[in-house]
PDB file of N, CA and C in Angstrom:
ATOM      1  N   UNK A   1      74.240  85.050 122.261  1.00  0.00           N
ATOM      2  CA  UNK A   1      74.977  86.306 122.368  1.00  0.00           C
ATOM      3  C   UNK A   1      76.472  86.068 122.588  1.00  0.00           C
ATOM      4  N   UNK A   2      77.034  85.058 123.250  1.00  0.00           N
ATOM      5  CA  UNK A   2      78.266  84.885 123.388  1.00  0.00           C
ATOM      6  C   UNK A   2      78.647  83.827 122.639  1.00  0.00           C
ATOM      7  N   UNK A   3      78.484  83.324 121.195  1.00  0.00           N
ATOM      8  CA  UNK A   3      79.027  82.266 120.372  1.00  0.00           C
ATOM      9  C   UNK A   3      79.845  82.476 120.383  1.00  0.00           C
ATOM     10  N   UNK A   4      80.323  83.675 120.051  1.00  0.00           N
ATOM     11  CA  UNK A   4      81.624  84.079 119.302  1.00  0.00           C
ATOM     12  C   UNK A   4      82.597  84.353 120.316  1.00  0.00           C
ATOM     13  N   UNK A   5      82.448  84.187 121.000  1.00  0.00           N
ATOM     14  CA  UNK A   5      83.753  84.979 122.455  1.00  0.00           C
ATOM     15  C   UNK A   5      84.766  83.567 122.479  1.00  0.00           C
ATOM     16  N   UNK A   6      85.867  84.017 122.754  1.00  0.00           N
ATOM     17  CA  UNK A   6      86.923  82.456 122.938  1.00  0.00           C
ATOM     18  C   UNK A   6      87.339  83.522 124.022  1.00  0.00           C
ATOM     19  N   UNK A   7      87.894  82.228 125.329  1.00  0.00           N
ATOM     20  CA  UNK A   7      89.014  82.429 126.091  1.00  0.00           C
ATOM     21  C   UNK A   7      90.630  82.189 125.513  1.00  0.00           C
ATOM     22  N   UNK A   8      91.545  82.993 125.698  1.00  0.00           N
ATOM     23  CA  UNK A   8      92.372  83.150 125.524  1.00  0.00           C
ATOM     24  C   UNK A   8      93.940  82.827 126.151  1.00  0.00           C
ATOM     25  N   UNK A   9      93.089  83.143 127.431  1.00  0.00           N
ATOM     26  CA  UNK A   9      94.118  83.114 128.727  1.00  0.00           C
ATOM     27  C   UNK A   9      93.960  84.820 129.579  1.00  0.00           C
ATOM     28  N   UNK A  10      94.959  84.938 130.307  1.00  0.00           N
ATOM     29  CA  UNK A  10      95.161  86.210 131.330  1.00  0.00           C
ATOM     30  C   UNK A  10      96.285  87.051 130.940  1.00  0.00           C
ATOM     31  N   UNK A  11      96.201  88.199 130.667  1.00  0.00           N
ATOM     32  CA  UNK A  11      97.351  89.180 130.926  1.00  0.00           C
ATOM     33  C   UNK A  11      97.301  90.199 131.955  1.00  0.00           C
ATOM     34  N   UNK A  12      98.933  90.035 132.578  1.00  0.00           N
ATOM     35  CA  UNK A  12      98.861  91.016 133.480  1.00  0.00           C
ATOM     36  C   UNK A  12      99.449  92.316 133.192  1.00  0.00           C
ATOM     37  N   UNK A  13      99.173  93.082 134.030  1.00  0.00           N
ATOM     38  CA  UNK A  13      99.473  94.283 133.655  1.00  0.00           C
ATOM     39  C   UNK A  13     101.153  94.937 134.393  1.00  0.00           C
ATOM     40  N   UNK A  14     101.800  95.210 133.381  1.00  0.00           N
ATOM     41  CA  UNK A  14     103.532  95.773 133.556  1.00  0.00           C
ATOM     42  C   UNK A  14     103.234  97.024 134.358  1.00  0.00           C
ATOM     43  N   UNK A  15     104.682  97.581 134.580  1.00  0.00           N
ATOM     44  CA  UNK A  15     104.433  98.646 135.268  1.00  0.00           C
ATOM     45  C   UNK A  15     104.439 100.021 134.700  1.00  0.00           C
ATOM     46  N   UNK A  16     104.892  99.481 133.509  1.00  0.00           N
ATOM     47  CA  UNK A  16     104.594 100.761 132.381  1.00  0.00           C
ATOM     48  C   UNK A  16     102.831 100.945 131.499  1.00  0.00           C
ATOM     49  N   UNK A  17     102.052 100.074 132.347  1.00  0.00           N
ATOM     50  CA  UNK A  17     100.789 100.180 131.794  1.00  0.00           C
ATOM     51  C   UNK A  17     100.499  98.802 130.768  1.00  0.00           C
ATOM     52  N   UNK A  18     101.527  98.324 129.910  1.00  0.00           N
ATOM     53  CA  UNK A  18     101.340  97.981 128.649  1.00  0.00           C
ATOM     54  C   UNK A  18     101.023  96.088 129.324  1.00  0.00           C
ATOM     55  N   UNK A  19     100.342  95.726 128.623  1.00  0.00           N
ATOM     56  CA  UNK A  19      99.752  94.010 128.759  1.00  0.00           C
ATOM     57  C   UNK A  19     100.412  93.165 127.631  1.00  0.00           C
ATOM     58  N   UNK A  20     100.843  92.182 127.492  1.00  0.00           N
ATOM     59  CA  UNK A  20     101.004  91.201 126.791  1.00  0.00           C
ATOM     60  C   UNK A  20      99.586  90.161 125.870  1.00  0.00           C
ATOM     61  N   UNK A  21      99.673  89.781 125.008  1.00  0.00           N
ATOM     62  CA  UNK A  21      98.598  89.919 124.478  1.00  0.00           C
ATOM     63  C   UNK A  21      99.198  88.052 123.929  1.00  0.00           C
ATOM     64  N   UNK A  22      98.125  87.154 124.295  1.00  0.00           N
ATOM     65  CA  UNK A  22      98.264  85.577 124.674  1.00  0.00           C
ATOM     66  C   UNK A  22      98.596  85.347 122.470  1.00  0.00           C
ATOM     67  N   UNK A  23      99.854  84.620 123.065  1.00  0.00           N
ATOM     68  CA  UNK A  23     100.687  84.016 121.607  1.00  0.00           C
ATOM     69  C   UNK A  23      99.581  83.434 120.331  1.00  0.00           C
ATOM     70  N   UNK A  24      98.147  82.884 121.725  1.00  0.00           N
ATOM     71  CA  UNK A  24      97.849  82.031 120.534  1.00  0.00           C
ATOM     72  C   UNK A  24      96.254  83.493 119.871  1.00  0.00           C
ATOM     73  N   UNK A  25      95.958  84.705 120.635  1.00  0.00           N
ATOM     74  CA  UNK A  25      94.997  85.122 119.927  1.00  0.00           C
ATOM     75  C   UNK A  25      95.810  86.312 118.976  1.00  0.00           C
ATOM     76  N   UNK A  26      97.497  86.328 119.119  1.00  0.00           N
ATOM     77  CA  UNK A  26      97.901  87.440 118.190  1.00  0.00           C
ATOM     78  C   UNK A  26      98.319  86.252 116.929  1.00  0.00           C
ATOM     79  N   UNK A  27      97.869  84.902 117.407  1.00  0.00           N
ATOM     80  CA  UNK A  27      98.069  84.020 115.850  1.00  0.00           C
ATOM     81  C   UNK A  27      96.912  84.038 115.208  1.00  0.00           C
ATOM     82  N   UNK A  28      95.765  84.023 116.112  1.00  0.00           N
ATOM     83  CA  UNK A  28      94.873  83.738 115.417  1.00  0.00           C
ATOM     84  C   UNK A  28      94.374  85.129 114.783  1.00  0.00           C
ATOM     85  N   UNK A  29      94.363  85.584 115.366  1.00  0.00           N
ATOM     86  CA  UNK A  29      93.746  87.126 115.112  1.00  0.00           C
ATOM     87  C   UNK A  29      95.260  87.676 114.056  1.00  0.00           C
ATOM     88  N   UNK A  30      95.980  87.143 113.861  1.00  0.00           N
ATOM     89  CA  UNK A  30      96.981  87.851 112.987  1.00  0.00           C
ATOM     90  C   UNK A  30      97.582  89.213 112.847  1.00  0.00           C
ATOM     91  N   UNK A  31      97.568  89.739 114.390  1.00  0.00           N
ATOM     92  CA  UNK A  31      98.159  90.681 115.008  1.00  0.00           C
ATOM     93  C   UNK A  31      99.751  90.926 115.089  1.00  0.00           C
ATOM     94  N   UNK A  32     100.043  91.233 114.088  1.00  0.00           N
ATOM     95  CA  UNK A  32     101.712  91.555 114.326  1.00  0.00           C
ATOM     96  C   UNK A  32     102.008  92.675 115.268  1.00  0.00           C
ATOM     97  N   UNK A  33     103.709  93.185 114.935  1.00  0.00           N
ATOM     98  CA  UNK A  33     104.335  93.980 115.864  1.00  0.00           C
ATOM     99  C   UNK A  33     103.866  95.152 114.996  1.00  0.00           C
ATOM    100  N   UNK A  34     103.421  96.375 115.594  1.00  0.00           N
ATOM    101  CA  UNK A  34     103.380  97.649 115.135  1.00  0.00           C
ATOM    102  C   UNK A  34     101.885  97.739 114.829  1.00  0.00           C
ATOM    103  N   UNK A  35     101.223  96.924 114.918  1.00  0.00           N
ATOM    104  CA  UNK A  35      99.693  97.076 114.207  1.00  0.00           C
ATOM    105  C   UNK A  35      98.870  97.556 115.377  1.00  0.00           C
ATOM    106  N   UNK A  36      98.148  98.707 114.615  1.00  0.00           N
ATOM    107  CA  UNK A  36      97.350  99.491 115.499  1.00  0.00           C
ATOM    108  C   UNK A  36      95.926  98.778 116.005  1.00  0.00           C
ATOM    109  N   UNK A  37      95.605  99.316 117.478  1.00  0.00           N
ATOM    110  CA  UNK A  37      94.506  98.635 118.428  1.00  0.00           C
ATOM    111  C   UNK A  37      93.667  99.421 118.519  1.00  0.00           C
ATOM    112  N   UNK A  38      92.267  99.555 118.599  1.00  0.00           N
ATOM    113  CA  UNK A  38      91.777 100.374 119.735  1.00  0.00           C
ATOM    114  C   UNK A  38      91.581  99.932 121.102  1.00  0.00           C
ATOM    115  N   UNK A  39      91.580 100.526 122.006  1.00  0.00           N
ATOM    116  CA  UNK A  39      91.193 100.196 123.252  1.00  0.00           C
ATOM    117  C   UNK A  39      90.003 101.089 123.906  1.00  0.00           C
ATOM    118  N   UNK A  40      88.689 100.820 123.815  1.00  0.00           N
ATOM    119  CA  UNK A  40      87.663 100.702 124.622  1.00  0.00           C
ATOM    120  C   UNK A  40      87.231 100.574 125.731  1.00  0.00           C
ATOM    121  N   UNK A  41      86.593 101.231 126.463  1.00  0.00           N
ATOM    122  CA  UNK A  41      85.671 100.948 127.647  1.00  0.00           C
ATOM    123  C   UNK A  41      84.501 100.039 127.274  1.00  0.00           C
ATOM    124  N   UNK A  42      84.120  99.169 128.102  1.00  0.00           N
ATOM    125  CA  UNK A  42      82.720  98.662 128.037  1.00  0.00           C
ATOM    126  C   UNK A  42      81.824  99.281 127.999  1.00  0.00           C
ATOM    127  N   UNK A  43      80.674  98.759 128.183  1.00  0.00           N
ATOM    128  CA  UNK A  43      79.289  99.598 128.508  1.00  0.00           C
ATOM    129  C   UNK A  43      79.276 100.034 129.932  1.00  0.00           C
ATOM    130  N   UNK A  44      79.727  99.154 131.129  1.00  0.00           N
ATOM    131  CA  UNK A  44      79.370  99.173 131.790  1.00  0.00           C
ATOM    132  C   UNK A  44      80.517  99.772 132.763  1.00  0.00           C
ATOM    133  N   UNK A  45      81.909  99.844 132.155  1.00  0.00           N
ATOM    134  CA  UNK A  45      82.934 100.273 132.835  1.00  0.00           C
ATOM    135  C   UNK A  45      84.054  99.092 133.690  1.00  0.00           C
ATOM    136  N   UNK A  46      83.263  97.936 133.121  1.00  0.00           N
ATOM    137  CA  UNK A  46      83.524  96.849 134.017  1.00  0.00           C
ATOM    138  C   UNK A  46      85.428  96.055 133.331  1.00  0.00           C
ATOM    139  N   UNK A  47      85.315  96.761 132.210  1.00  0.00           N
ATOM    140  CA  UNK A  47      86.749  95.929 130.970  1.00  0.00           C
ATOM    141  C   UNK A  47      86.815  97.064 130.307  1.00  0.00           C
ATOM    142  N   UNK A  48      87.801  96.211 129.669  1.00  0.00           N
ATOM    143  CA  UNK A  48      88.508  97.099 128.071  1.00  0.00           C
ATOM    144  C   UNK A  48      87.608  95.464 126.756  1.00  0.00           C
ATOM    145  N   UNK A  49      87.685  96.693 125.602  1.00  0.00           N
ATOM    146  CA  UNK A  49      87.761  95.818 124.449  1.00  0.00           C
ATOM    147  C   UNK A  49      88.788  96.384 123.578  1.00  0.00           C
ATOM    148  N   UNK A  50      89.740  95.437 122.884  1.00  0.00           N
ATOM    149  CA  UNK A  50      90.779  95.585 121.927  1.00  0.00           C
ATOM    150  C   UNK A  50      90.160  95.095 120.666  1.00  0.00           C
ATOM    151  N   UNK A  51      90.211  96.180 120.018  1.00  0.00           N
ATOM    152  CA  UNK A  51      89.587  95.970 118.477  1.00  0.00           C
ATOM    153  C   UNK A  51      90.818  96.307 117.628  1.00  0.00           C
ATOM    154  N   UNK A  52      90.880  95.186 116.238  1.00  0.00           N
ATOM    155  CA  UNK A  52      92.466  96.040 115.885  1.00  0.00           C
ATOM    156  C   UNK A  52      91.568  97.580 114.958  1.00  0.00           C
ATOM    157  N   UNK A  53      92.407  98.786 114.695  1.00  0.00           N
ATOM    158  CA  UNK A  53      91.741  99.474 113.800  1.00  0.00           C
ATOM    159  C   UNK A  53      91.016  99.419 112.414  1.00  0.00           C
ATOM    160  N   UNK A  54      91.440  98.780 111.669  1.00  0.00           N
ATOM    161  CA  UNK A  54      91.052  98.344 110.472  1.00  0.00           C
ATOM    162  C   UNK A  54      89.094  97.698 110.909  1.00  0.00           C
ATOM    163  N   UNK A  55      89.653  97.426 111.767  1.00  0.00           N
ATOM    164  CA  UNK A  55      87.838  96.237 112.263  1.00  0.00           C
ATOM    165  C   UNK A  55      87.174  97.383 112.734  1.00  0.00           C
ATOM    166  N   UNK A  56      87.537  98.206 113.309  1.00  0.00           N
ATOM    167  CA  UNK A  56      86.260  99.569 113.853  1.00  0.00           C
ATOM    168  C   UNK A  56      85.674 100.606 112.854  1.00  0.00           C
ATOM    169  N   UNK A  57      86.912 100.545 111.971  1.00  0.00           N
ATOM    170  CA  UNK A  57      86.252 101.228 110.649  1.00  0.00           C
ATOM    171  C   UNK A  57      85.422 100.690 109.848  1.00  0.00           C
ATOM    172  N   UNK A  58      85.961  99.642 109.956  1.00  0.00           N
ATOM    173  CA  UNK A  58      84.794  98.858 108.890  1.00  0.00           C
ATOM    174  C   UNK A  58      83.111  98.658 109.776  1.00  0.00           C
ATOM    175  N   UNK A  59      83.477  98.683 111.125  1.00  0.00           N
ATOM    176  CA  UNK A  59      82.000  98.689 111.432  1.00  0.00           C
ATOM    177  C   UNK A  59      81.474  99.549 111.547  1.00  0.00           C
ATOM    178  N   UNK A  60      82.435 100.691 111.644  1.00  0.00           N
ATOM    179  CA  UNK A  60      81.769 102.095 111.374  1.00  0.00           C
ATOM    180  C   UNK A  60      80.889 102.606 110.219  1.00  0.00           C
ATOM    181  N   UNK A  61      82.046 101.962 108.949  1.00  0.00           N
ATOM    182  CA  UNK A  61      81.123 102.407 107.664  1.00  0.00           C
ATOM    183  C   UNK A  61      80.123 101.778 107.541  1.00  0.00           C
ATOM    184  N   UNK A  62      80.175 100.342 108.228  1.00  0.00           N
ATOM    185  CA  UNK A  62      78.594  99.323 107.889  1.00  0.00           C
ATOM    186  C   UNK A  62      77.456 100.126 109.050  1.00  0.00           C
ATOM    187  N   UNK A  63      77.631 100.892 109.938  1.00  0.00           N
ATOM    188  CA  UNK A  63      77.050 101.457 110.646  1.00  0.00           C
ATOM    189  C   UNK A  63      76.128 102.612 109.946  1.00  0.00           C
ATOM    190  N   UNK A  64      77.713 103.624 109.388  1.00  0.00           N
ATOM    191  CA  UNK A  64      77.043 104.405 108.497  1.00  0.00           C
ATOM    192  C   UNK A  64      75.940 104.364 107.178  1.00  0.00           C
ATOM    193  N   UNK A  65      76.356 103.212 106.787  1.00  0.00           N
ATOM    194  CA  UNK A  65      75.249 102.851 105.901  1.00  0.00           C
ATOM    195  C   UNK A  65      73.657 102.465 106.363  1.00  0.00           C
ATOM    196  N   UNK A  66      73.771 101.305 107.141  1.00  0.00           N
ATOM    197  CA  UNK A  66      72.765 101.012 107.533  1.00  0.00           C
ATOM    198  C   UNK A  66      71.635 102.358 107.868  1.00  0.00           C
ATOM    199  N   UNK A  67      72.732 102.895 108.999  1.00  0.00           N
ATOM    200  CA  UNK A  67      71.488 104.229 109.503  1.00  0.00           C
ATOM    201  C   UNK A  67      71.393 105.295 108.252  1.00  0.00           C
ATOM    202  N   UNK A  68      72.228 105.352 106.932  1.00  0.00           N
ATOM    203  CA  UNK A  68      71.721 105.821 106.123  1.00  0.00           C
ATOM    204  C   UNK A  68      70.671 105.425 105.399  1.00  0.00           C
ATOM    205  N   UNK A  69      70.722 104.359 105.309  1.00  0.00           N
ATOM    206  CA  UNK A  69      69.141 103.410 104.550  1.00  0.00           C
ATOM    207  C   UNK A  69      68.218 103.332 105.600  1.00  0.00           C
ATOM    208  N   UNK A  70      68.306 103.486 106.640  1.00  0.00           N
ATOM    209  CA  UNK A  70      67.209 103.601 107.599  1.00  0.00           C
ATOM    210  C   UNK A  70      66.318 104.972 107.918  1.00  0.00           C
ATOM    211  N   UNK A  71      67.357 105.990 107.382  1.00  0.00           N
ATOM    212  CA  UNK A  71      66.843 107.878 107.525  1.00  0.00           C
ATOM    213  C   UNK A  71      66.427 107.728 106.334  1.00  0.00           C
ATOM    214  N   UNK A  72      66.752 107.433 105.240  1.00  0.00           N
ATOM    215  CA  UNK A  72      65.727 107.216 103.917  1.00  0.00           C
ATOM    216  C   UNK A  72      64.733 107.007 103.709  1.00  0.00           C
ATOM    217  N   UNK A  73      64.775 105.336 104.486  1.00  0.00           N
ATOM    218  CA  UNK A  73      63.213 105.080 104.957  1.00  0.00           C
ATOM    219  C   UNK A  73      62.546 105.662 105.527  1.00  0.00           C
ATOM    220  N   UNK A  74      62.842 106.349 106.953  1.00  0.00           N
ATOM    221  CA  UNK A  74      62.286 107.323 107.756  1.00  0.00           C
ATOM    222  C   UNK A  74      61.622 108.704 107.313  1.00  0.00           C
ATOM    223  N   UNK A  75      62.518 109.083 106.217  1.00  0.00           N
ATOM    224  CA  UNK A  75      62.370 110.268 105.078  1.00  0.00           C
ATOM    225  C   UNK A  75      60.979 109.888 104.728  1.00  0.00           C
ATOM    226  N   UNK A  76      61.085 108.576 103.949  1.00  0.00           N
ATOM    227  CA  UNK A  76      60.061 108.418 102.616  1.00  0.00           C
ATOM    228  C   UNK A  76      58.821 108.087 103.306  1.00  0.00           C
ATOM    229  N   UNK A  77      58.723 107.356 104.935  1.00  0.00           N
ATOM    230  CA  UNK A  77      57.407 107.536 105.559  1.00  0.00           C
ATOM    231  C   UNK A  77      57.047 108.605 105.786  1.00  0.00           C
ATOM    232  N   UNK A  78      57.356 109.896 106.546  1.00  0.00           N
ATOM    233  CA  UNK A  78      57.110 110.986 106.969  1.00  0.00           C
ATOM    234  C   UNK A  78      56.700 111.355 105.540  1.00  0.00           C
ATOM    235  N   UNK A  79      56.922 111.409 104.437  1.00  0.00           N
ATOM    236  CA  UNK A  79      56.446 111.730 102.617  1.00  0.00           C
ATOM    237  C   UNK A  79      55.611 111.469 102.481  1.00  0.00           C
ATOM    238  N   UNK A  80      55.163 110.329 103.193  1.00  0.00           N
ATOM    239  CA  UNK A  80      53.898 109.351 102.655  1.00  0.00           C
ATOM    240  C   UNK A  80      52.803 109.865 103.465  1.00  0.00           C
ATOM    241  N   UNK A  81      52.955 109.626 105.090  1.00  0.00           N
ATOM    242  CA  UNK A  81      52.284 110.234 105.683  1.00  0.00           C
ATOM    243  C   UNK A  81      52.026 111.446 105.285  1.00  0.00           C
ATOM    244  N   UNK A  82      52.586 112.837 105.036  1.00  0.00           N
ATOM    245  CA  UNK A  82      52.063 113.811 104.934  1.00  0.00           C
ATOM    246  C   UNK A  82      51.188 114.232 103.811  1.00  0.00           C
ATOM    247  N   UNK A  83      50.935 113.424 102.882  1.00  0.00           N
ATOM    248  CA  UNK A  83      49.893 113.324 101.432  1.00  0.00           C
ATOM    249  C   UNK A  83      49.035 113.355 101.914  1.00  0.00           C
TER     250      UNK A  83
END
């Protein structure tokens, strides 16, 4: 479950709210100046997650699909069953 997680380092928090974001995950992650984030709650309330936007949409639409091919299926049993 956690392959994918890298440490990064720590940011602290300014007094205008805003965090600094570690040199080497806005290289890797290829985060320039002006590029939009989301910022998230956890599940549990415990963090934030920073997703850039472009990445939430896209898991959105793979979301949308999936549970569309899944209500299809769901469709075509309830079809079957009722014969």
């Amino acid at each position: 479950m956690l392959d994918g997680i890298k440490f990064y380092g720590s940011a602290t928090i300014g007094s205008k709210g805003q965090i600094v974001i570690p040199a080497e995950a806005r290289e890797e992650l290829k985060l320039a100046e002006g590029e939009k984030l989301i910022v998230l709650r956890d599940l549990h309330g415990g963090g934030l997650m920073i997703l850039k936007a472009e990445r939430l949409e896209s898991m959105i639409e793979q979301m949308q699909s999936k549970f569309g091919k899944l209500s299809e299926a769901v469709k075509k049993h309830k079809e079957k069953t009722l014969e």
